[in-house]
Protein backbone atom coordinates (compact mmCIF):
# COMPACT_ATOMS: atom_id res chain seq x y z
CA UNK A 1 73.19 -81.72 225.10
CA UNK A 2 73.20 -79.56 228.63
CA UNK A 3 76.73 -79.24 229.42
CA UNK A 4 75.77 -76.72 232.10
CA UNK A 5 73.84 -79.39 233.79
CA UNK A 6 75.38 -82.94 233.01
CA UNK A 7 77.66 -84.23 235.31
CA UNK A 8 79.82 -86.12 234.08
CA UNK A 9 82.55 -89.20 236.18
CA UNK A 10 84.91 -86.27 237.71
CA UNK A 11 88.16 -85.97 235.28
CA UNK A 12 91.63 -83.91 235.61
CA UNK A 13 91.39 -82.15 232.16
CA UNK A 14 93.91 -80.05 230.77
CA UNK A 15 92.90 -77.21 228.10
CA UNK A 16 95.92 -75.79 226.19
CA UNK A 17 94.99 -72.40 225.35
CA UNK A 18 92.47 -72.12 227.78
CA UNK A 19 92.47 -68.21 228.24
CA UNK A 20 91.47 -67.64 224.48
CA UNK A 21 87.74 -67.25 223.56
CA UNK A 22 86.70 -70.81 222.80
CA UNK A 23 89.24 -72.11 225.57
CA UNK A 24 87.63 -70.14 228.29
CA UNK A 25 83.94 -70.82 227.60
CA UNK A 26 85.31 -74.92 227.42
CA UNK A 27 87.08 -74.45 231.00
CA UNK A 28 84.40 -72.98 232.51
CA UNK A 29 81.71 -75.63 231.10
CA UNK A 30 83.75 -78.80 232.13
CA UNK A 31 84.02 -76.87 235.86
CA UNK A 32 80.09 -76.62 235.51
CA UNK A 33 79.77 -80.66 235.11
CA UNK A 34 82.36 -81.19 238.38
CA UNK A 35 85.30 -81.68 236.37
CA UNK A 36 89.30 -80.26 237.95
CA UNK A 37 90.28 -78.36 234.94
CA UNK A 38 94.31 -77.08 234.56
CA UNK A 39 94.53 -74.10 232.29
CA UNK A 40 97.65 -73.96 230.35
CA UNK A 41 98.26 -70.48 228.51
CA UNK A 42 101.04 -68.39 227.09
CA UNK A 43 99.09 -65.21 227.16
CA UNK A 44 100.24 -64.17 223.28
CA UNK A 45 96.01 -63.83 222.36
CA UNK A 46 94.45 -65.37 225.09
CA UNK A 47 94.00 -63.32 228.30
CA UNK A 48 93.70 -63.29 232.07
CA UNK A 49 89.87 -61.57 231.66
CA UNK A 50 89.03 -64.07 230.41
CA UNK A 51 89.74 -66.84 233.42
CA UNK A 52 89.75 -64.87 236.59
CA UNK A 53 86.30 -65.58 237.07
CA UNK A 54 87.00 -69.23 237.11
CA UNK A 55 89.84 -69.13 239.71
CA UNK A 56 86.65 -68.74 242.35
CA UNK A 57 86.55 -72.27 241.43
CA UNK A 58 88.53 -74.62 244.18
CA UNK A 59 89.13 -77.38 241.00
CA UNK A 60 90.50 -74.80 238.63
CA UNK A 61 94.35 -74.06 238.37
CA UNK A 62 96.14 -71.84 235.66
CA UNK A 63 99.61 -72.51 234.44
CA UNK A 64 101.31 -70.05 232.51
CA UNK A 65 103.59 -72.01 229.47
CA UNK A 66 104.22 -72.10 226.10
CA UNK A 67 103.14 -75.90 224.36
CA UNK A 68 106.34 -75.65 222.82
CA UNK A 69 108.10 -76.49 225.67
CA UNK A 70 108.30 -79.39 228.29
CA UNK A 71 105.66 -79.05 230.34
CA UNK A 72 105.20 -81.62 233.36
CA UNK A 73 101.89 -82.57 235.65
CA UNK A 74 102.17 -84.44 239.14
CA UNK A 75 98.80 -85.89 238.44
CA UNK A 76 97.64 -87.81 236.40
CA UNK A 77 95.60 -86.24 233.79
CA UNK A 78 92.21 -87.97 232.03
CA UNK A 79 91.67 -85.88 229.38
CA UNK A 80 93.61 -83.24 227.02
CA UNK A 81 92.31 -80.42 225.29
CA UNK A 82 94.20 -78.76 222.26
CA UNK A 83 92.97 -74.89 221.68
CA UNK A 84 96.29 -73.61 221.82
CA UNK A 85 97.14 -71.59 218.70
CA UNK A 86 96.30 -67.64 217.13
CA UNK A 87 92.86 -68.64 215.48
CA UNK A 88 92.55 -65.06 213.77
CA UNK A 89 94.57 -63.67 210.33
CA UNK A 90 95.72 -60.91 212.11
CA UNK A 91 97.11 -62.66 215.18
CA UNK A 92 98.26 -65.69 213.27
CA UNK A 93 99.65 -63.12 210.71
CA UNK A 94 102.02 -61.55 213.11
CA UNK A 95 104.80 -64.12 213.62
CA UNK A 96 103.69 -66.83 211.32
CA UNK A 97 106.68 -69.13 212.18
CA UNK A 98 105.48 -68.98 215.63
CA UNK A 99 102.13 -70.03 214.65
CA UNK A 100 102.87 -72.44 212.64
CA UNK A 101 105.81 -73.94 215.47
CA UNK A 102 102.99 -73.71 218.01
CA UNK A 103 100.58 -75.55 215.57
CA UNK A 104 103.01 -79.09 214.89
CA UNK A 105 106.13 -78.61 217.77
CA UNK A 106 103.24 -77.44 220.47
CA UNK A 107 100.83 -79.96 219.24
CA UNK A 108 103.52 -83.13 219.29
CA UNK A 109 104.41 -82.07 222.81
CA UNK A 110 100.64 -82.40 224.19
CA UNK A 111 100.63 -85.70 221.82
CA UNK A 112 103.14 -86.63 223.71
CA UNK A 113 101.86 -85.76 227.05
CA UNK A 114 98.43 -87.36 226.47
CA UNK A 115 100.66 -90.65 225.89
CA UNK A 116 102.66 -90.48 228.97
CA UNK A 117 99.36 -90.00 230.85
CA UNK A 118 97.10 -92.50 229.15
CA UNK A 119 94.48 -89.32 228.35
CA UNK A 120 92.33 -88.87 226.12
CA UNK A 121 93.32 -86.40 223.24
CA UNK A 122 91.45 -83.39 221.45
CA UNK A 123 92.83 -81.70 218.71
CA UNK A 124 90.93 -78.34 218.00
CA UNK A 125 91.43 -78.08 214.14
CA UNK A 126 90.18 -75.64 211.71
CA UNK A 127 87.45 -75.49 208.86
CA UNK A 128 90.95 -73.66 207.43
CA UNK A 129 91.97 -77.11 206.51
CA UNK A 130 89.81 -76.76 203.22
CA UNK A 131 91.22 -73.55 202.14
CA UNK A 132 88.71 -71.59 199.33
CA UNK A 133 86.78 -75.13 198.84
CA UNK A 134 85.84 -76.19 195.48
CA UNK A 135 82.83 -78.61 197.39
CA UNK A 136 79.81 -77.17 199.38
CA UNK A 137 79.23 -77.58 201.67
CA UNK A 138 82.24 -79.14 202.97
CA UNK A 139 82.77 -82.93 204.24
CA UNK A 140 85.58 -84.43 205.95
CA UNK A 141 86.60 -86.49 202.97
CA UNK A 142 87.41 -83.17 200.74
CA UNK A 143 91.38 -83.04 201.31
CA UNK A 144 90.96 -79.37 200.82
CA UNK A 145 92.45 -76.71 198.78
CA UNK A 146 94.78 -74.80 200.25
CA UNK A 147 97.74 -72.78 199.26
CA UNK A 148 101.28 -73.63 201.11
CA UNK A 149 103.21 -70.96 200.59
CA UNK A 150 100.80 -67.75 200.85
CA UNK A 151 100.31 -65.50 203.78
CA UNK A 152 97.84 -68.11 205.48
CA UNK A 153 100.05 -71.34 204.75
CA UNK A 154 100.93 -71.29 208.48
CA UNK A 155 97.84 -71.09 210.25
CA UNK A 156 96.19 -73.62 207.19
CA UNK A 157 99.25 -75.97 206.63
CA UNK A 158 99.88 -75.93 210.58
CA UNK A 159 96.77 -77.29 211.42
CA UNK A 160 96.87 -79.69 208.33
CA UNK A 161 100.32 -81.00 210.01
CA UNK A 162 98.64 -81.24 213.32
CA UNK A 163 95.90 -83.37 212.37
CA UNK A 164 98.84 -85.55 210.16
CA UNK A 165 100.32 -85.96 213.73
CA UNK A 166 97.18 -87.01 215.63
CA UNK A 167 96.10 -89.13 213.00
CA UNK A 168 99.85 -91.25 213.70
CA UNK A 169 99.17 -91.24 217.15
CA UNK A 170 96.21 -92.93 216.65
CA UNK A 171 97.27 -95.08 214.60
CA UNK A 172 99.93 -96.04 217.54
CA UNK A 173 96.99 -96.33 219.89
CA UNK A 174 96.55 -93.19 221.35
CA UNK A 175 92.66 -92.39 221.94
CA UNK A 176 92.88 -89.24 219.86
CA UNK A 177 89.58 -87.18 218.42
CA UNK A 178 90.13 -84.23 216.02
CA UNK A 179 87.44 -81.32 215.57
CA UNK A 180 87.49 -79.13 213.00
CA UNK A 181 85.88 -75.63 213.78
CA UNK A 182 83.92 -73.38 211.65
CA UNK A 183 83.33 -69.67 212.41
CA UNK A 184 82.84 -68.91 216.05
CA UNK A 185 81.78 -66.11 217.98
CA UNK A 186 80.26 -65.12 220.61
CA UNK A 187 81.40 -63.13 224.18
CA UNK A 188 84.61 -63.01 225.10
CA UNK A 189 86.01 -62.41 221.43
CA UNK A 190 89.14 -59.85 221.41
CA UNK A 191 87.79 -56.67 220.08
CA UNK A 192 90.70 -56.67 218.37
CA UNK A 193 90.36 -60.22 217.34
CA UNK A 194 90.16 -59.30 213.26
CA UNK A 195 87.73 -61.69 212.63
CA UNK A 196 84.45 -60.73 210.80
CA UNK A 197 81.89 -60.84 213.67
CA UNK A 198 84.36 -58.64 215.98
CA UNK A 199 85.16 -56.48 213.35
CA UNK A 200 81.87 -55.02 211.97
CA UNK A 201 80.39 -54.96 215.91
CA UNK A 202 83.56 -53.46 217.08
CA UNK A 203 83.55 -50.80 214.03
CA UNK A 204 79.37 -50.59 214.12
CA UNK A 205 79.59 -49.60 218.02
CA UNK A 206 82.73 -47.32 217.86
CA UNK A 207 80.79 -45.15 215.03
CA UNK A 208 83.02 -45.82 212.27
CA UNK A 209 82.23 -47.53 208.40
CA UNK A 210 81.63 -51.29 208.41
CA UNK A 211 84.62 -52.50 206.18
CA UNK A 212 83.60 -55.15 203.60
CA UNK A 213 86.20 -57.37 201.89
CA UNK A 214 84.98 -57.63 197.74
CA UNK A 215 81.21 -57.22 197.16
CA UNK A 216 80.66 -59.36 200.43
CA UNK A 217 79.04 -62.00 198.37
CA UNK A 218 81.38 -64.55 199.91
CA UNK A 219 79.73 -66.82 202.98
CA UNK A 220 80.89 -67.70 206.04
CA UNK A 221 78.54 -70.11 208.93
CA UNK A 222 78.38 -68.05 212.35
CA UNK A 223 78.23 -70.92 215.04
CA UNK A 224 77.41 -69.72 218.81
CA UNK A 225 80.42 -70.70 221.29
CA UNK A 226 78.04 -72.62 223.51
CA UNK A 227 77.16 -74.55 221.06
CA UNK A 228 80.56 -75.37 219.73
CA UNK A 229 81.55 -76.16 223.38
CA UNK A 230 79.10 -78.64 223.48
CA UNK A 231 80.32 -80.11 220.29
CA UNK A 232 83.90 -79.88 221.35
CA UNK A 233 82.78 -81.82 224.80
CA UNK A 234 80.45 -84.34 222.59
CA UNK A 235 83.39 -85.32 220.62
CA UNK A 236 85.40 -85.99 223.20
CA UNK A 237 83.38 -88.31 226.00
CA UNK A 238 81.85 -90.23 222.44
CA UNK A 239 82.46 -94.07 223.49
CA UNK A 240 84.81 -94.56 220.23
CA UNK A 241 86.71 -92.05 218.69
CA UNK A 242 85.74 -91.15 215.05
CA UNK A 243 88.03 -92.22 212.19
CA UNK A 244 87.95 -89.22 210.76
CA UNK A 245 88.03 -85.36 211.47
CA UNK A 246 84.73 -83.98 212.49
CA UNK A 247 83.22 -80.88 211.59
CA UNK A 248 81.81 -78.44 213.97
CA UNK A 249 79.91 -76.04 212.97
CA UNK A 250 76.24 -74.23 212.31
CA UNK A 251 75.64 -75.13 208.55
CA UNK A 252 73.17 -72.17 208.06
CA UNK A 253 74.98 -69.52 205.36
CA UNK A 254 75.18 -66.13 204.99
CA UNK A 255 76.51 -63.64 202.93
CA UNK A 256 79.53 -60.91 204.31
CA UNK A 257 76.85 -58.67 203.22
CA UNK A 258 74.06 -59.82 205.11
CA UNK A 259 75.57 -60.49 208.30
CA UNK A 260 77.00 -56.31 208.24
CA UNK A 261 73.18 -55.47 207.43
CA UNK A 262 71.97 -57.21 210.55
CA UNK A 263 75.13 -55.32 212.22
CA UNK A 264 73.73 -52.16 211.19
CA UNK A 265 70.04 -52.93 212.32
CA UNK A 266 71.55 -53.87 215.65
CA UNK A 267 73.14 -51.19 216.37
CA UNK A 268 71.60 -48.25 214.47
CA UNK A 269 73.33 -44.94 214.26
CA UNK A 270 74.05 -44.37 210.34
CA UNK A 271 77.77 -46.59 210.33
CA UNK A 272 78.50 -47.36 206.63
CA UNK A 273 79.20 -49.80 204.49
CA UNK A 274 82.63 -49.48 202.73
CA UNK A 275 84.01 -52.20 200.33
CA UNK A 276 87.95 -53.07 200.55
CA UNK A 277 89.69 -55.20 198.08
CA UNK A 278 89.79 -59.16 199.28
CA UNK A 279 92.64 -60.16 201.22
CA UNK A 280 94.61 -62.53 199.48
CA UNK A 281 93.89 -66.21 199.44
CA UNK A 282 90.48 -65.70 201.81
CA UNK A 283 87.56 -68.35 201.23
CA UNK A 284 85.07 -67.62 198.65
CA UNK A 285 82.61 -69.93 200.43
CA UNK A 286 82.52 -71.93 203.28
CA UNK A 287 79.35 -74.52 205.26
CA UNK A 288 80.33 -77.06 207.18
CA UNK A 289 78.66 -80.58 206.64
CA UNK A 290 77.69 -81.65 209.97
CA UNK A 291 76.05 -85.29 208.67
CA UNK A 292 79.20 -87.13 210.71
CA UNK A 293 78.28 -85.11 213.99
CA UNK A 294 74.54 -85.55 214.16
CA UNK A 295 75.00 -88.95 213.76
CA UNK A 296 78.08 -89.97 215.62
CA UNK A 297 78.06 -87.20 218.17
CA UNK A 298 73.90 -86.65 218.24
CA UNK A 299 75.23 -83.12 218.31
CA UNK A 300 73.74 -79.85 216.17
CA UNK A 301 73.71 -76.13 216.83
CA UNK A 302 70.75 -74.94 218.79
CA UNK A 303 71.58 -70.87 218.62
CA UNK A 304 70.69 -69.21 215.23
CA UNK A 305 72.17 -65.90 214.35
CA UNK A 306 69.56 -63.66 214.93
CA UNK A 307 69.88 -64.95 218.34
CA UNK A 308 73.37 -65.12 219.44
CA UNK A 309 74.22 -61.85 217.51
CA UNK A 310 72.47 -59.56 220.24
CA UNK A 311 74.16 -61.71 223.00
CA UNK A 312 77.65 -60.73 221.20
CA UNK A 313 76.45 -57.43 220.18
CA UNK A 314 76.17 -56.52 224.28
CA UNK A 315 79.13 -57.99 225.57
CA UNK A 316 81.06 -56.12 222.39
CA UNK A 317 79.45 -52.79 223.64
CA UNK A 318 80.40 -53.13 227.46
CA UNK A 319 83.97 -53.70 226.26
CA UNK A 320 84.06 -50.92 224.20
CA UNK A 321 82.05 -48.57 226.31
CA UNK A 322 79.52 -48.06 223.86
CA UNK A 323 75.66 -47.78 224.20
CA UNK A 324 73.46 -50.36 222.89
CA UNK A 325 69.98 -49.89 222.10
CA UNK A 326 67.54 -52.57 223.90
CA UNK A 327 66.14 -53.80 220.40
CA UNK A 328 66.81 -57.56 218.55
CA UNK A 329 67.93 -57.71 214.88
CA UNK A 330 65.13 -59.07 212.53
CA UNK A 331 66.50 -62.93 211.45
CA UNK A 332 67.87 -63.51 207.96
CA UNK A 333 67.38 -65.68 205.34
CA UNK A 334 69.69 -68.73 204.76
CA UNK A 335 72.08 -68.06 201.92
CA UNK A 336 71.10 -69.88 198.99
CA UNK A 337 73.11 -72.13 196.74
């Protein structure tokens, strides 16, 4: 799918937390196919970097707002976007009754909205949902395994009480699709962000150790952002809206390990590798299942790794200030198992 070049029957779509990393690169596709896009943001992670060079655009308009509170639109609106919520432990982390508020109050509110406006209704959920999975890869039918009352409980438990709401609303008749997102990354990332992909670039390119969590033999899937944009955009023009959550996601694996050694070869300059004691709770393993998308959404990643890495890698080092030597990292291996 070209969502740079598809045009699409011109919409009024409203992305909540459309200043964050995913939210920006989603804004700035849908203005791509023709679309008038509202940006609604509180500015607690996302930021104004991010958007101002969409406000060149005559059909984009930014509204500053918190989903937790009454917010009202003249016109009528075709389609809603959910992205609004901390997506990173360190951000979610910091006022978790906040994140979790803005995760079921913020998420009723747009529910609500997309009702009163007969829109269409996307709920971006969270490969979180699972918890530290006993399955792998992981389908949509695994009802996860999640703890409720540890430090994560209101980023994971949020988003499980989010898709719980979305899943009533449909049941009421409200056109409602819900994705849930695997690792992301790609430009535009905080370099504070916390997540693993930030982290080791951010610490590679500054000159200080790569910090591992345990022996890094734990697995994460890196999916490119314009690639999970695409998905994101799939999922929501699909003529019927899935029954079911739908994971987004690239299923190739890697190991914590083997992502910081393709770090390193990227940006060479002796950084090294330090192992930290895992944070509590934190996934052991985690691949998304993509069967549902290919076949309901015709949707799959097209960026591997060793290819979006040096893309990230770049931005990272013009936001830091750092040089960056003109050379690509050698691909990896899948993870096996």
């Amino acid at each position: 799918m070209n969502i740079r070049s598809e045009r699409l029957e011109k919409r009024t779509i409203l992305v909540a937390g459309g200043a964050g990393f995913v939210g920006s690169h989603l804004c700035e596709a849908l203005l791509e196919q023709g679309h008038r896009v509202i940006c609604l943001d509180s500015f607690l992670t996302g930021r104004e970097e991010n958007i101002l060079p969409l406000c060149t655009y005559h059909d984009f308009r930014m509204v500053r707002g918190d989903v937790r509170a009454p917010v009202g639109f003249r016109e009528r609106l075709d389609r809603v976007y959910n992205l609004a919520s901390p997506a990173s432990p360190p951000h979610y982390q910091a006022d978790p009754i906040h994140t979790m508020l803005t995760n079921v109050e913020g998420t009723a509110r747009l529910l609500d909205l997309a009702r009163d406006h007969g829109a269409r209704f996307l709920q971006a959920s969270t490969s979180e949902v699972y918890g530290d999975p006993e399955i792998h890869p992981q389908n949509e039918d695994y009802p996860g395994r999640v703890s409720c009352t540890g430090p994560r409980a209101c980023y994971d438990e949020g988003k499980r009480a989010a898709e719980a709401l979305c899943f009533d609303h449909a049941r009421a008749g409200l056109d409602v699709r819900v994705a849930r997102i695997f690792n992301t990354y790609g430009p535009r990332m905080r370099p504070d962000d916390g997540r693993v992909v930030s982290n080791f670039l951010v610490q590679a390119l500054s000159g200080r150790d790569i910090t591992i969590y345990g022996k890094g033999r734990q697995t994460r899937s890196f999916c490119y952002v314009s690639d999970l944009v695409a998905g994101l955009i799939a999922l929501m023009e699909a003529p019927r809206a899935p029954k079911t959550a739908i994971n987004l996601g690239n299923p190739e694996e890697f190991t914590i390990l083997e992502l910081a050694l393709q770090v390193q070869a990227l940006v060479p300059g002796g950084a090294r590798l330090v192992f930290r004691p895992l944070p509590v709770d934190d996934p052991k393993r985690r691949r998304p299942d993509i069967s549902r998308a290919r076949e309901l959404l015709g949707w799959a990643p097209r960026v591997s790794l060793d290819r979006g890495l040096p893309q990230t890698a770049a931005w990272f080092a013009a936001a830091v200030g750092a040089a960056l030597p003109p050379r690509a990292a050698a691909p990896l291996s899948r993870a096996q198992g």
